[in-house]
C-alpha atoms as a PDB file:
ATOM      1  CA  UNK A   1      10.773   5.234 -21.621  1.00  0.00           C
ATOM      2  CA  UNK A   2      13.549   3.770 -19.961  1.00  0.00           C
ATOM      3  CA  UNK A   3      14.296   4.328 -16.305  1.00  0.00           C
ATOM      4  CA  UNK A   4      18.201   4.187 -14.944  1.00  0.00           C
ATOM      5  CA  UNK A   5      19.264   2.268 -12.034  1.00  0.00           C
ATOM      6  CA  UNK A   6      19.609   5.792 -10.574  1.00  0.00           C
ATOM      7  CA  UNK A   7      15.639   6.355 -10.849  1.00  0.00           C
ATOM      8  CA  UNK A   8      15.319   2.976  -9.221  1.00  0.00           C
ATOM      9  CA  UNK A   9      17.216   3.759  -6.225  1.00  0.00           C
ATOM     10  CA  UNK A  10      15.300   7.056  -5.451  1.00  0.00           C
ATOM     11  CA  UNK A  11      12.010   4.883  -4.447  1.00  0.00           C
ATOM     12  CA  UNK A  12      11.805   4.031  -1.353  1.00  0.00           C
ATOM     13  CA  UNK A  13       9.545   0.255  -1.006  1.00  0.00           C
ATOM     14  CA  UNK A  14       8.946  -1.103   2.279  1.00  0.00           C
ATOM     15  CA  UNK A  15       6.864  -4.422   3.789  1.00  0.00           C
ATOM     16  CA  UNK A  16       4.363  -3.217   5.690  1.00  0.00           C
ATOM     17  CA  UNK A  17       1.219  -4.753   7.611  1.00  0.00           C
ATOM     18  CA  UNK A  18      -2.347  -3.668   6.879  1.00  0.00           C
ATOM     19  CA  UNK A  19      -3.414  -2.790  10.949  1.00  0.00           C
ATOM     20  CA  UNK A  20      -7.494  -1.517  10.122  1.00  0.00           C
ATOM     21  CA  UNK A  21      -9.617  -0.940   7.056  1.00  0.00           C
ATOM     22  CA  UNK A  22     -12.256   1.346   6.559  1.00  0.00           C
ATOM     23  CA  UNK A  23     -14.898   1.819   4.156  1.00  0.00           C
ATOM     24  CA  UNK A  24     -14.477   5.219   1.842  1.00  0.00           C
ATOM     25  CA  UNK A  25     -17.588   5.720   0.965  1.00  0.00           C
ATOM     26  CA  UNK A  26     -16.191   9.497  -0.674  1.00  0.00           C
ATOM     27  CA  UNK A  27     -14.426   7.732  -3.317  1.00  0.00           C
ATOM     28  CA  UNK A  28     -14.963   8.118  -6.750  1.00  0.00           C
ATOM     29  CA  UNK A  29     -14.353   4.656  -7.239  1.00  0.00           C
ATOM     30  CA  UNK A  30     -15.001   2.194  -4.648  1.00  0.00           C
ATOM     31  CA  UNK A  31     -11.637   1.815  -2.196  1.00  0.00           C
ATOM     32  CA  UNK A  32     -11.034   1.451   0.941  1.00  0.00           C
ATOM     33  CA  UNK A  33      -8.857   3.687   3.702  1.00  0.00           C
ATOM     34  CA  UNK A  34      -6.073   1.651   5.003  1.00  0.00           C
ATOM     35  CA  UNK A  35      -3.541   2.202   7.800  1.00  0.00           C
ATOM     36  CA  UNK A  36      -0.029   0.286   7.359  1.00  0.00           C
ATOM     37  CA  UNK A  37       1.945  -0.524  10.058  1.00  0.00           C
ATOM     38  CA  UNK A  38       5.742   0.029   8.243  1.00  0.00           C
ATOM     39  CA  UNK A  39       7.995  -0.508  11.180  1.00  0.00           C
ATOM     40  CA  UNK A  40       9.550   1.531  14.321  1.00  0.00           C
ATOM     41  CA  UNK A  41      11.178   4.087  11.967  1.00  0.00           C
ATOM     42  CA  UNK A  42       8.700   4.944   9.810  1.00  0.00           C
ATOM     43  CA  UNK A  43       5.334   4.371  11.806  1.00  0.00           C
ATOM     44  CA  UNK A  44       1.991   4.121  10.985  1.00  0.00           C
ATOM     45  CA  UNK A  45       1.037   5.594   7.371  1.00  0.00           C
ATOM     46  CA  UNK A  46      -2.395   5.574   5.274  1.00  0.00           C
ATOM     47  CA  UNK A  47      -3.604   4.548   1.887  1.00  0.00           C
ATOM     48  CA  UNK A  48      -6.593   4.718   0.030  1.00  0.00           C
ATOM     49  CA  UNK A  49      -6.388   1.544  -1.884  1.00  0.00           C
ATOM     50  CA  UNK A  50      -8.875   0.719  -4.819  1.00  0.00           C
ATOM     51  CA  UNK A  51      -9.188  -3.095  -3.851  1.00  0.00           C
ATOM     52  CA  UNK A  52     -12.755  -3.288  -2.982  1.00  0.00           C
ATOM     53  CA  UNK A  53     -13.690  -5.898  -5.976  1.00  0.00           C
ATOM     54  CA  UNK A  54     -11.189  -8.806  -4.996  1.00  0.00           C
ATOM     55  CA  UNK A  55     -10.571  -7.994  -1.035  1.00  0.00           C
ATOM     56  CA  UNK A  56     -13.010  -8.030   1.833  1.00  0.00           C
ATOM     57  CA  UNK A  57     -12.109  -5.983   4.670  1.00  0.00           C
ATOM     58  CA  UNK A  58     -11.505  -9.285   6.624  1.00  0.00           C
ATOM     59  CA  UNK A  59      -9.224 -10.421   3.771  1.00  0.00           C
ATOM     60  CA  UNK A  60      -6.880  -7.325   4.472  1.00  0.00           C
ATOM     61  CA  UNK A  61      -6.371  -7.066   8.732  1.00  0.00           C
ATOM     62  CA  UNK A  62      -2.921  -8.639   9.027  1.00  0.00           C
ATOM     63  CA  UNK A  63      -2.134  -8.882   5.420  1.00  0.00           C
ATOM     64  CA  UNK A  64       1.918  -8.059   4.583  1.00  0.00           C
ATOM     65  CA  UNK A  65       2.153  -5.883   1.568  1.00  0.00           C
ATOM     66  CA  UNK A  66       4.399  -4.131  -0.647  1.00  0.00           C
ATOM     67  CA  UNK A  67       4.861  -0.429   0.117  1.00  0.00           C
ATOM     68  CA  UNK A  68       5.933   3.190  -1.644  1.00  0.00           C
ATOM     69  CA  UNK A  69       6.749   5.170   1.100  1.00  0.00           C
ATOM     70  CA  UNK A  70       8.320   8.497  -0.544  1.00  0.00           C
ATOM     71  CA  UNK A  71       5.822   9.968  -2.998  1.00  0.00           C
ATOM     72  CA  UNK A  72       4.191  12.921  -1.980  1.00  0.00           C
ATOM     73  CA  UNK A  73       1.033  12.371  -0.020  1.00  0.00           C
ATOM     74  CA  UNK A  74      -2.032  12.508  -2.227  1.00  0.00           C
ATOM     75  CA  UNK A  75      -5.192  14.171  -0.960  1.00  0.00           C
ATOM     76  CA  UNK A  76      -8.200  12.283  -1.937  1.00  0.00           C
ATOM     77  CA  UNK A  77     -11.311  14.449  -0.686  1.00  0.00           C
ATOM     78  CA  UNK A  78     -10.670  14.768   3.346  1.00  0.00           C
ATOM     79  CA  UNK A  79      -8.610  11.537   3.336  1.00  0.00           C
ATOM     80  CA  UNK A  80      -4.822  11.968   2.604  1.00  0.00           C
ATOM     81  CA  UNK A  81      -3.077   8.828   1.368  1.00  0.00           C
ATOM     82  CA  UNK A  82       0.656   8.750   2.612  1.00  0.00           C
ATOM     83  CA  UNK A  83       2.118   5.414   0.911  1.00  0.00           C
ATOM     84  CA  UNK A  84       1.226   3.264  -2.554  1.00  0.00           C
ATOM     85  CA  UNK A  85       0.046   0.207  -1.814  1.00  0.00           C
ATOM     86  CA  UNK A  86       1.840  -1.789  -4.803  1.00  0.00           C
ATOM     87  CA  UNK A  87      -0.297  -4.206  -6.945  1.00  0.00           C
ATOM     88  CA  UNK A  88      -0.136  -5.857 -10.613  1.00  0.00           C
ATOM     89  CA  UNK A  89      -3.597  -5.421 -12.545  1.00  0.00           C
ATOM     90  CA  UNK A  90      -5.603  -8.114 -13.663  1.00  0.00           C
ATOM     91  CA  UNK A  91      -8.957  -7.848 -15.634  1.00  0.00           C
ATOM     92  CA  UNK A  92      -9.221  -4.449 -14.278  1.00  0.00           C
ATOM     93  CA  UNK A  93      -8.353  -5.360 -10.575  1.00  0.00           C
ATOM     94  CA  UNK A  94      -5.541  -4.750  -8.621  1.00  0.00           C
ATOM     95  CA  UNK A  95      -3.993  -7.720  -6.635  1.00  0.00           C
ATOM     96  CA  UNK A  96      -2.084  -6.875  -4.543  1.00  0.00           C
ATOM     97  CA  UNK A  97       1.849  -7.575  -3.751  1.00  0.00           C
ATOM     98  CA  UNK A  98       3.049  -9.632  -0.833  1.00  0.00           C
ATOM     99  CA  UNK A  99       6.018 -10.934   0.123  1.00  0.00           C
ATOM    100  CA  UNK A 100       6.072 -15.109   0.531  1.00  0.00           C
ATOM    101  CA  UNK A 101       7.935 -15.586   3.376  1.00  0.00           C
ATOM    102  CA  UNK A 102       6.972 -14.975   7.133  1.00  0.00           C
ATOM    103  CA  UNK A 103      10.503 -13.367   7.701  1.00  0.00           C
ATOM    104  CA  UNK A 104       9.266 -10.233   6.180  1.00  0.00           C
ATOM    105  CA  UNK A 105       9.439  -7.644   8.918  1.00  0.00           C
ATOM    106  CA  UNK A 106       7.140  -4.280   8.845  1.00  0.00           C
ATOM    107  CA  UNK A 107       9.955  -1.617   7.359  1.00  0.00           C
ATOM    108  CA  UNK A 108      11.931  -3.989   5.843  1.00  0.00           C
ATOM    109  CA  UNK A 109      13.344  -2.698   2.712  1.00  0.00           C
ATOM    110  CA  UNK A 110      12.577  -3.727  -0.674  1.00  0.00           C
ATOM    111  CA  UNK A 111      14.585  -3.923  -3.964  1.00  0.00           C
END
């Protein structure tokens, strides 16, 4: 399938900054609840995030990552995920995306 620069433009990706980490011990498969810090306009959002194998909750307080902000929030038993938390897979693993530079400001657009 091939998407069109028009299907592009209708997600909206955003820096964000990974503010506290829970355990979600409800999960099917082992993740962790996450609350991103994505700027003054958009606020504080959640994620669950399925990065338990290659991140320790230490690893992720502070960490700048790579955002979907406008898919519908997904209800995962009682917890409600509100943004994608964008990673590539490797061996089964998701690592996840950050931006290189220190310039990269919490709501920052990306594209």
């Amino acid at each position: 399938m091939t998407a069109t620069w028009q299907d592009f433009e209708k997600i909206d990706m955003r820096v964000g900054i990974i503010v506290d980490v829970q355990d979600f011990p409800e999960a099917k498969v082992p993740a962790y609840k996450l609350n991103v810090d994505l700027g003054p306009q958009i606020g504080l959002k959640t994620s669950s995030a399925r990065i338990t194998q290659l991140y320790s909750k230490q690893d992720l307080l502070g960490k700048t990552v790579a955002c979907v902000v406008n898919f519908a929030p997904k209800k995962i038993g009682s917890f409600v995920s509100e943004v994608l938390v964008m990673g590539s897979y490797s061996g089964g693993n998701v690592v996840l995306l950050t931006p290189d530079k220190p310039q990269a400001q919490p709501g920052d657009k990306i594209g």
